[in-house]
PDB file of N, CA and C in Angstrom:
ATOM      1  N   UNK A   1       6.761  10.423   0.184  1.00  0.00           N
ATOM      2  CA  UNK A   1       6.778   9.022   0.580  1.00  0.00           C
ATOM      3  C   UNK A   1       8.218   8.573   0.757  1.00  0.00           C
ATOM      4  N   UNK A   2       8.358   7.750   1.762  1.00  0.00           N
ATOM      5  CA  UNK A   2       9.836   7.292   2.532  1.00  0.00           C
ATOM      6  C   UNK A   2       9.730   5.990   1.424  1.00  0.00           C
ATOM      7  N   UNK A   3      11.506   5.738   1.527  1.00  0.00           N
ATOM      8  CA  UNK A   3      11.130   3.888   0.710  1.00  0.00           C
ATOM      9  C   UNK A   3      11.766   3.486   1.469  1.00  0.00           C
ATOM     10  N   UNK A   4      12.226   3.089   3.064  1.00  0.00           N
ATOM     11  CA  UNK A   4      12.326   3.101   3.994  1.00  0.00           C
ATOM     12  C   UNK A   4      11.423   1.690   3.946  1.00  0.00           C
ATOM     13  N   UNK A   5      10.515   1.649   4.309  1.00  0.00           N
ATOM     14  CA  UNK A   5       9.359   0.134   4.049  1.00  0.00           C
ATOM     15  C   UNK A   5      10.622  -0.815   3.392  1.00  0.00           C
ATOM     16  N   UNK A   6      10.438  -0.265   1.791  1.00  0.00           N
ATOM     17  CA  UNK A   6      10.920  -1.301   1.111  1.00  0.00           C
ATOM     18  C   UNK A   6      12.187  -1.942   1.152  1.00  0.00           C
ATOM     19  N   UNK A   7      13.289  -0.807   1.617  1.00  0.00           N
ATOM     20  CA  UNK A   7      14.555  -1.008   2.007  1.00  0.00           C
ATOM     21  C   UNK A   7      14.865  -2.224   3.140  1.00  0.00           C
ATOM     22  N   UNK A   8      13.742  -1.900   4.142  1.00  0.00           N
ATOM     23  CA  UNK A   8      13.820  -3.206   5.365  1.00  0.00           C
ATOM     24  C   UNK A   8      12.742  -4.485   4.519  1.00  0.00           C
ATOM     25  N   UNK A   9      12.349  -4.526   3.525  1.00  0.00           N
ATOM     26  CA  UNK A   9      11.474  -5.574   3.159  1.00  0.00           C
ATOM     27  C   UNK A   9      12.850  -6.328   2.428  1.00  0.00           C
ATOM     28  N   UNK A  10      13.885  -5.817   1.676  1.00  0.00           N
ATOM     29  CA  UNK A  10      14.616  -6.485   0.987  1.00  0.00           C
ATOM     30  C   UNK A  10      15.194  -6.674   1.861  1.00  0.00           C
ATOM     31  N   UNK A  11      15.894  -6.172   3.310  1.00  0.00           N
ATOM     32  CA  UNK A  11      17.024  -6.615   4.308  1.00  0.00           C
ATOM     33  C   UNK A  11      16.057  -7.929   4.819  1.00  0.00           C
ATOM     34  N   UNK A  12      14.989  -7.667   4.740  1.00  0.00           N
ATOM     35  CA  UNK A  12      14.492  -8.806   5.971  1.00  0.00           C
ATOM     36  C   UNK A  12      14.337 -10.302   4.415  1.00  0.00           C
ATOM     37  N   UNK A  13      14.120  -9.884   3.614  1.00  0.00           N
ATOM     38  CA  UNK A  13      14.276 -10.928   2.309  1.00  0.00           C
ATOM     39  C   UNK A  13      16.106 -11.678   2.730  1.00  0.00           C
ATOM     40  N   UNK A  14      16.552 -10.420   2.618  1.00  0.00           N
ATOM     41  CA  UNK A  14      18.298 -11.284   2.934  1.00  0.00           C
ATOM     42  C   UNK A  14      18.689 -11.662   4.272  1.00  0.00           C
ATOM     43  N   UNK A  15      17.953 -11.762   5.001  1.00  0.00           N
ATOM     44  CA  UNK A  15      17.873 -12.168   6.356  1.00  0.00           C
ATOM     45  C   UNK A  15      17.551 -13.235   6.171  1.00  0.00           C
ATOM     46  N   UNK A  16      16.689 -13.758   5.752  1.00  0.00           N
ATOM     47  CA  UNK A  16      15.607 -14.917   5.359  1.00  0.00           C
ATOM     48  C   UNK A  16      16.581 -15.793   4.679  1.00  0.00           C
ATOM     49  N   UNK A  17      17.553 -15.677   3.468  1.00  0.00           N
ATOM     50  CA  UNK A  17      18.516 -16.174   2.860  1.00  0.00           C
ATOM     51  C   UNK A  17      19.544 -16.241   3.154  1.00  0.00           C
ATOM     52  N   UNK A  18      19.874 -15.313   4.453  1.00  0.00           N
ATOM     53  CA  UNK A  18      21.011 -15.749   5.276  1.00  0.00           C
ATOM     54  C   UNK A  18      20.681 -17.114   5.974  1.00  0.00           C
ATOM     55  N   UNK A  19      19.821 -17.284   6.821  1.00  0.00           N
ATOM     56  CA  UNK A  19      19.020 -18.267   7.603  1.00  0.00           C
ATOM     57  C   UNK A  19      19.293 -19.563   7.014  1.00  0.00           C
ATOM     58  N   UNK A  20      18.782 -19.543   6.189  1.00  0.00           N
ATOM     59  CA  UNK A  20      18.459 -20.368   4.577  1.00  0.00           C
ATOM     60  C   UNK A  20      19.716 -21.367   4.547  1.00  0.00           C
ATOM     61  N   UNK A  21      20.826 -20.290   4.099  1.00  0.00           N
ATOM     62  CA  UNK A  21      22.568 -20.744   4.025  1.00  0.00           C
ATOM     63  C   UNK A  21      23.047 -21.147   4.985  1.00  0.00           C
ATOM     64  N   UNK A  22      22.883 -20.743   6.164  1.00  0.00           N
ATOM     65  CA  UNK A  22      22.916 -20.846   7.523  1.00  0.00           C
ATOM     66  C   UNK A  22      22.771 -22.851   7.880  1.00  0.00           C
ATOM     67  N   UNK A  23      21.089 -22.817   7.654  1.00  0.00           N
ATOM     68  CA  UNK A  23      20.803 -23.927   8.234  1.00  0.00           C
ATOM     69  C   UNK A  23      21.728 -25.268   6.791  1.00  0.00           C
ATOM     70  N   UNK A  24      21.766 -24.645   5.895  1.00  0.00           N
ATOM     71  CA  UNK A  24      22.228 -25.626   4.692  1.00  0.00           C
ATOM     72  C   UNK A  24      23.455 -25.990   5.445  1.00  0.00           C
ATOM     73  N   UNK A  25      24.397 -24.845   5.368  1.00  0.00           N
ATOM     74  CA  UNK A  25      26.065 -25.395   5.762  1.00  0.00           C
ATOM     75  C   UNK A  25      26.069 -26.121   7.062  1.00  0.00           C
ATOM     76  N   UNK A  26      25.630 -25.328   8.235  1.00  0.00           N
ATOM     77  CA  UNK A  26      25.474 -25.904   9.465  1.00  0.00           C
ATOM     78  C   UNK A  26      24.511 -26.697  10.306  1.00  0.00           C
ATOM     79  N   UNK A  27      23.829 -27.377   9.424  1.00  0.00           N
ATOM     80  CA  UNK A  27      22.414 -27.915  10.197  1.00  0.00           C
ATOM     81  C   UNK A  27      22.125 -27.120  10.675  1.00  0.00           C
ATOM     82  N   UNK A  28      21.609 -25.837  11.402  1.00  0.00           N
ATOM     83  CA  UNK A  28      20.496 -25.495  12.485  1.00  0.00           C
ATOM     84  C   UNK A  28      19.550 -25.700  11.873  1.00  0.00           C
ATOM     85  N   UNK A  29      19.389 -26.363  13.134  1.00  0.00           N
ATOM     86  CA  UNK A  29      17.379 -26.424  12.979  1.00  0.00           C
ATOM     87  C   UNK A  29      16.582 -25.912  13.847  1.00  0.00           C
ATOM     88  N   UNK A  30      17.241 -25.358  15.003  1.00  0.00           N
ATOM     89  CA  UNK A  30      16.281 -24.249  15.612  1.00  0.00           C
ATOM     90  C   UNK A  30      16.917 -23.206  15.780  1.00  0.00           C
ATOM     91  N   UNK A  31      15.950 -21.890  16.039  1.00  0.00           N
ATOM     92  CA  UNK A  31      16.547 -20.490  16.113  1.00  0.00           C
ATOM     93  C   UNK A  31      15.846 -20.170  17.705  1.00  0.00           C
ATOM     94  N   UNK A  32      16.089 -20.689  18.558  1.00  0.00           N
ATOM     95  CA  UNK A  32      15.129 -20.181  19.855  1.00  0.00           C
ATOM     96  C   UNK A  32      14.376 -21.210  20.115  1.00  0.00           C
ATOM     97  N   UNK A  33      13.082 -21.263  20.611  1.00  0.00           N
ATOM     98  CA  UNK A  33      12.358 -22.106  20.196  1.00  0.00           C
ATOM     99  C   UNK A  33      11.836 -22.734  19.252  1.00  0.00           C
ATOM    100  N   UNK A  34      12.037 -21.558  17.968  1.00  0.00           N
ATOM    101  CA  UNK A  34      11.253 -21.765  16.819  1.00  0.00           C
ATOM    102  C   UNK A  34      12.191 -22.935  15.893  1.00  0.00           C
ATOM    103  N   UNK A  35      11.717 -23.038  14.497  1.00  0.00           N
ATOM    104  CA  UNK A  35      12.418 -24.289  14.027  1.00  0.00           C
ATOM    105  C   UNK A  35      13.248 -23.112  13.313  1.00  0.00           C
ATOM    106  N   UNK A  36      14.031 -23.223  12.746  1.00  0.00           N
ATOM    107  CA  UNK A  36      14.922 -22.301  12.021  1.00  0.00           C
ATOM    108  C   UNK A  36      14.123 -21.909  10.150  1.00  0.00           C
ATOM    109  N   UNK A  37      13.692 -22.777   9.776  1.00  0.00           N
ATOM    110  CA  UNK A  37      12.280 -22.839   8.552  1.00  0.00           C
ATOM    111  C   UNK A  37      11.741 -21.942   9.032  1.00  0.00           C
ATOM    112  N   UNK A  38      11.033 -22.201  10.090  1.00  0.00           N
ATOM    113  CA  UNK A  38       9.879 -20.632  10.212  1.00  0.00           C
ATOM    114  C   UNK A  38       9.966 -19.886  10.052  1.00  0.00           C
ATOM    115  N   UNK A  39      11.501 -19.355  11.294  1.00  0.00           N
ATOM    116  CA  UNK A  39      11.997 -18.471  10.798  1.00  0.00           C
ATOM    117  C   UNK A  39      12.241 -17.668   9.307  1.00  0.00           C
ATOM    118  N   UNK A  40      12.919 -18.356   8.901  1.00  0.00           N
ATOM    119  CA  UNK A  40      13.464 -18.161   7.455  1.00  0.00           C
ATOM    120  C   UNK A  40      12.052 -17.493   6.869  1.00  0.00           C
ATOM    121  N   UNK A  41      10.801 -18.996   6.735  1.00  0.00           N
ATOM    122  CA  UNK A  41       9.814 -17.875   5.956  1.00  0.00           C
ATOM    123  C   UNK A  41       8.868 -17.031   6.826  1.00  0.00           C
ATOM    124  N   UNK A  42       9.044 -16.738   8.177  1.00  0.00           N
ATOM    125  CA  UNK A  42       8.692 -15.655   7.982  1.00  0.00           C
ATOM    126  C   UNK A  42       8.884 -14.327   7.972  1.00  0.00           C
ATOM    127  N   UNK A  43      10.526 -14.387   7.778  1.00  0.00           N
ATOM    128  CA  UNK A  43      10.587 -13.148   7.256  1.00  0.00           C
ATOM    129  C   UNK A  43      10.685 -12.920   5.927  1.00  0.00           C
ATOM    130  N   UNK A  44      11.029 -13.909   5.424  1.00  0.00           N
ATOM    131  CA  UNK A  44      11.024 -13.412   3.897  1.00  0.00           C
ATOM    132  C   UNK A  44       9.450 -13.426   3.348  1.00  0.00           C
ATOM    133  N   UNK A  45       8.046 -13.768   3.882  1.00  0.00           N
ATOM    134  CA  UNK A  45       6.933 -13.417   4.308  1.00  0.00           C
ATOM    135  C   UNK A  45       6.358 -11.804   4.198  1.00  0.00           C
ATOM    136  N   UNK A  46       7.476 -11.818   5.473  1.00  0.00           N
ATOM    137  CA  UNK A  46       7.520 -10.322   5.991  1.00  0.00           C
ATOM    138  C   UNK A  46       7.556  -8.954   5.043  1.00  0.00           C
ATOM    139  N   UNK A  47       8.905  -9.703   4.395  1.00  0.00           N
ATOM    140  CA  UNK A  47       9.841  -8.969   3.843  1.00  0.00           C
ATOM    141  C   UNK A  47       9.227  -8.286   2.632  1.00  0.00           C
ATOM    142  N   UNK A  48       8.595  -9.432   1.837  1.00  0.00           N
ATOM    143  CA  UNK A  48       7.950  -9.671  -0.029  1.00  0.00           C
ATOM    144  C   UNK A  48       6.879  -9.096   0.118  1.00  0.00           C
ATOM    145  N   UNK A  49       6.116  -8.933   1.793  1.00  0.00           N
ATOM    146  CA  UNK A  49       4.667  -8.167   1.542  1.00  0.00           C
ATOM    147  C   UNK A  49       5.296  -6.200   1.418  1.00  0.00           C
ATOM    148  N   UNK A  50       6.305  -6.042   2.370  1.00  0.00           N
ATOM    149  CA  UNK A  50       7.043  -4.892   2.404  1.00  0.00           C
ATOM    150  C   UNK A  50       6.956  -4.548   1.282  1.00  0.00           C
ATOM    151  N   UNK A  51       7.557  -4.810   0.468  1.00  0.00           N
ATOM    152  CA  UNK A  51       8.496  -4.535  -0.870  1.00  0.00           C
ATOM    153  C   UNK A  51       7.213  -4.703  -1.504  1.00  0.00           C
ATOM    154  N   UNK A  52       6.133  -5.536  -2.276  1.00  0.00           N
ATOM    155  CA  UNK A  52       5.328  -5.597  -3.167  1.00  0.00           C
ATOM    156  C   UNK A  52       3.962  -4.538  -2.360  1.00  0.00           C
ATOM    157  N   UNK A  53       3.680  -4.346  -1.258  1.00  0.00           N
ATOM    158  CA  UNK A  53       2.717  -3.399  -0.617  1.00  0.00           C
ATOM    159  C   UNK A  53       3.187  -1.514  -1.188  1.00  0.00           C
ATOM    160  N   UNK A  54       4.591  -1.542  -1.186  1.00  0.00           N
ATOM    161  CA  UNK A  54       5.518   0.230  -1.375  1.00  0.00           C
ATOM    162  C   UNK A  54       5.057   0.186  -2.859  1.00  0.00           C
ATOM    163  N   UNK A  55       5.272  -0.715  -3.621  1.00  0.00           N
ATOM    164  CA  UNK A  55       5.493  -1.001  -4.956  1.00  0.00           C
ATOM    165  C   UNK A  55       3.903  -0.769  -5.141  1.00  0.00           C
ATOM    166  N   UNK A  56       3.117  -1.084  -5.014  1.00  0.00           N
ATOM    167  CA  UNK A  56       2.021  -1.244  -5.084  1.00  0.00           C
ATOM    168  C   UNK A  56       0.887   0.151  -4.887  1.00  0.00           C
ATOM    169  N   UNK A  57       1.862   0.942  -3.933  1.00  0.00           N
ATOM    170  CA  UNK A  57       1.198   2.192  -3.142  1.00  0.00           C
ATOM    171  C   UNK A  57       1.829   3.648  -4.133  1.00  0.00           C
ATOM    172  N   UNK A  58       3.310   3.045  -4.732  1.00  0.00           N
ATOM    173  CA  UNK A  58       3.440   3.850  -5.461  1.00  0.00           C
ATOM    174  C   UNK A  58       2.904   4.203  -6.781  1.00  0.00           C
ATOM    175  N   UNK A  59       2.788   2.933  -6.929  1.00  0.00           N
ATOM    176  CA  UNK A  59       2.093   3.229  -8.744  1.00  0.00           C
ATOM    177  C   UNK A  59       0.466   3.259  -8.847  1.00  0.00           C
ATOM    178  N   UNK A  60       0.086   3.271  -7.373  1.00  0.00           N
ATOM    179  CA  UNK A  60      -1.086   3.789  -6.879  1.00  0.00           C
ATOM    180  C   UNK A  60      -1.204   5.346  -7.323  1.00  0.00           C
ATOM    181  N   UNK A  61      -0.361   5.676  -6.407  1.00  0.00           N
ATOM    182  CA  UNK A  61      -0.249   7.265  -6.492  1.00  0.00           C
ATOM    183  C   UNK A  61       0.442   7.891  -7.968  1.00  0.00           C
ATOM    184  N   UNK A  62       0.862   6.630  -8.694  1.00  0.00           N
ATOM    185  CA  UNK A  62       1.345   7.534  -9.658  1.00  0.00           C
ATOM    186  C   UNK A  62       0.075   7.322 -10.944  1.00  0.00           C
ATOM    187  N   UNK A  63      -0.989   6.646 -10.689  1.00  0.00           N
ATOM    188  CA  UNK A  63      -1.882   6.783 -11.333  1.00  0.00           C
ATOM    189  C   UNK A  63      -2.963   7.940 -11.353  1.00  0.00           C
ATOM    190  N   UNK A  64      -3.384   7.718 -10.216  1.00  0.00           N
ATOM    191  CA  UNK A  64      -3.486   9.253  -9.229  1.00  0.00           C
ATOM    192  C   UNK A  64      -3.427  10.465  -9.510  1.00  0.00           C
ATOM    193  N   UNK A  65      -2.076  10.780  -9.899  1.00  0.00           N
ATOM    194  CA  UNK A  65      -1.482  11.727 -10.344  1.00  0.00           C
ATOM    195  C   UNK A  65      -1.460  11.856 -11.694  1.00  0.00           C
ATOM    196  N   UNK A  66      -1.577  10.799 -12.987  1.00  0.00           N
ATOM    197  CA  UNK A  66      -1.971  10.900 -13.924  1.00  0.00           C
ATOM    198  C   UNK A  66      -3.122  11.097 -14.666  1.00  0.00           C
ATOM    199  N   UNK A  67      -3.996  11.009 -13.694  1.00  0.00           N
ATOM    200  CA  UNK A  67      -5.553  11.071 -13.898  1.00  0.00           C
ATOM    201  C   UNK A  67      -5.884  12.628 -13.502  1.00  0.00           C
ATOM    202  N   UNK A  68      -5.085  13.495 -12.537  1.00  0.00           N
ATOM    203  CA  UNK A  68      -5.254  14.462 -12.045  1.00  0.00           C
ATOM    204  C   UNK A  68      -4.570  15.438 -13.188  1.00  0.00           C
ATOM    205  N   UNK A  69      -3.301  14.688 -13.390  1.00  0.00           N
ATOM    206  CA  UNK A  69      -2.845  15.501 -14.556  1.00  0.00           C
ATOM    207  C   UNK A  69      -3.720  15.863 -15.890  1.00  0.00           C
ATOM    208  N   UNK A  70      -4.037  14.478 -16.336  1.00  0.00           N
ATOM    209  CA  UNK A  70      -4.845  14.518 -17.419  1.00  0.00           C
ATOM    210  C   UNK A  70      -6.321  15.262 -17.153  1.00  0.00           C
ATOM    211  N   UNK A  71      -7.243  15.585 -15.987  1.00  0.00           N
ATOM    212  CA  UNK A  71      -8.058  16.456 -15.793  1.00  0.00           C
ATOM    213  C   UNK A  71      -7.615  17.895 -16.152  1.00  0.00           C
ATOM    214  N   UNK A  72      -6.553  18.341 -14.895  1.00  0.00           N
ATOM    215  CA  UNK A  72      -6.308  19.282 -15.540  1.00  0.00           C
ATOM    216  C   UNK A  72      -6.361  20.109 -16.751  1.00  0.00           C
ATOM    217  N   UNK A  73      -4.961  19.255 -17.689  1.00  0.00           N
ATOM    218  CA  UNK A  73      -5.386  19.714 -18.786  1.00  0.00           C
ATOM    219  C   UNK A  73      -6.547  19.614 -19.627  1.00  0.00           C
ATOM    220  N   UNK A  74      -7.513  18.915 -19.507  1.00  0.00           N
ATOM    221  CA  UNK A  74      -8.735  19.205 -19.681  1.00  0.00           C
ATOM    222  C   UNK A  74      -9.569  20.136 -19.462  1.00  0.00           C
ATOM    223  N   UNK A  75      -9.392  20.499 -18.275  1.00  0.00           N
ATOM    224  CA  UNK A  75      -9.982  21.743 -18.066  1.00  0.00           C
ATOM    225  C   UNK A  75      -9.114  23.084 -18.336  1.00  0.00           C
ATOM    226  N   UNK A  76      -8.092  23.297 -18.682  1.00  0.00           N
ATOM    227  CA  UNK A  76      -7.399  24.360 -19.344  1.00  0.00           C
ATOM    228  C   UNK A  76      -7.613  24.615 -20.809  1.00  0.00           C
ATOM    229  N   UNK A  77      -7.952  23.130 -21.426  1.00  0.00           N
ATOM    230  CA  UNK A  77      -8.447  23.540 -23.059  1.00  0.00           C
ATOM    231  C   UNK A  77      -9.717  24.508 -23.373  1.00  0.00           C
ATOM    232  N   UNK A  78     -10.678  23.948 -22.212  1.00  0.00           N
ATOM    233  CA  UNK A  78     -11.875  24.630 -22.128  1.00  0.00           C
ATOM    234  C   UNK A  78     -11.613  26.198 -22.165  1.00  0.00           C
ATOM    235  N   UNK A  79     -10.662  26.500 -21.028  1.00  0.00           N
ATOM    236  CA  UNK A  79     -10.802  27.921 -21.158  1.00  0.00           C
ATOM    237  C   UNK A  79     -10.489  28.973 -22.194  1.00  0.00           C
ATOM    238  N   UNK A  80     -10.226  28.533 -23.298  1.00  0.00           N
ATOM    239  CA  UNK A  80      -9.671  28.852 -24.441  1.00  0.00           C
ATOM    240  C   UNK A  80     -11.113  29.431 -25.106  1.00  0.00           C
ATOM    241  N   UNK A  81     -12.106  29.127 -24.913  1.00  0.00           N
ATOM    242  CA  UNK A  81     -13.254  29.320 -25.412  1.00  0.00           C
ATOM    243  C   UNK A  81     -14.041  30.588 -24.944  1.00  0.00           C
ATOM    244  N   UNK A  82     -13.877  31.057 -23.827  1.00  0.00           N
ATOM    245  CA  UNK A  82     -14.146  31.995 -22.993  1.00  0.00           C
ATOM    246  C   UNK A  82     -13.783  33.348 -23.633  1.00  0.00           C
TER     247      UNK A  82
END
């Protein structure tokens, strides 16, 4: 597994807080058409599903893997009996 995801979920979080600082010091209030707010949340939106989705997928798999572990050795005690 890449953490690649999560790496652009925190850039696009500090993107969002650049924006943020941005519109504070300098008034903007639009970024394009959009209002410069939108902007802001939606990437940091973007960003927090990134980062809490990786986070989420990993300790997925690391449960996964603890349950597989713990079979295992379960079934290695058995063979002791044989």
């Amino acid at each position: 597994m890449s953490r690649v995801p999560r790496f652009i979920g925190y850039a696009l979080m500090v993107a969002a807080a650049l924006v943020a600082v941005v519109m504070k010091r300098d008034g903007v209030e639009n970024i394009g058409p959009l209002p410069a707010v939108a902007v802001a949340l939606f990437l940091g939106m973007v960003g927090v599903m990134l980062v809490f989705t990786d986070l989420m997928v990993r300790g997925l798999y690391a449960q996964v893997g603890a349950a597989k572990a713990a079979a295992g050795d379960e079934e290695t005690k058995g063979d002791d009996d044989v």
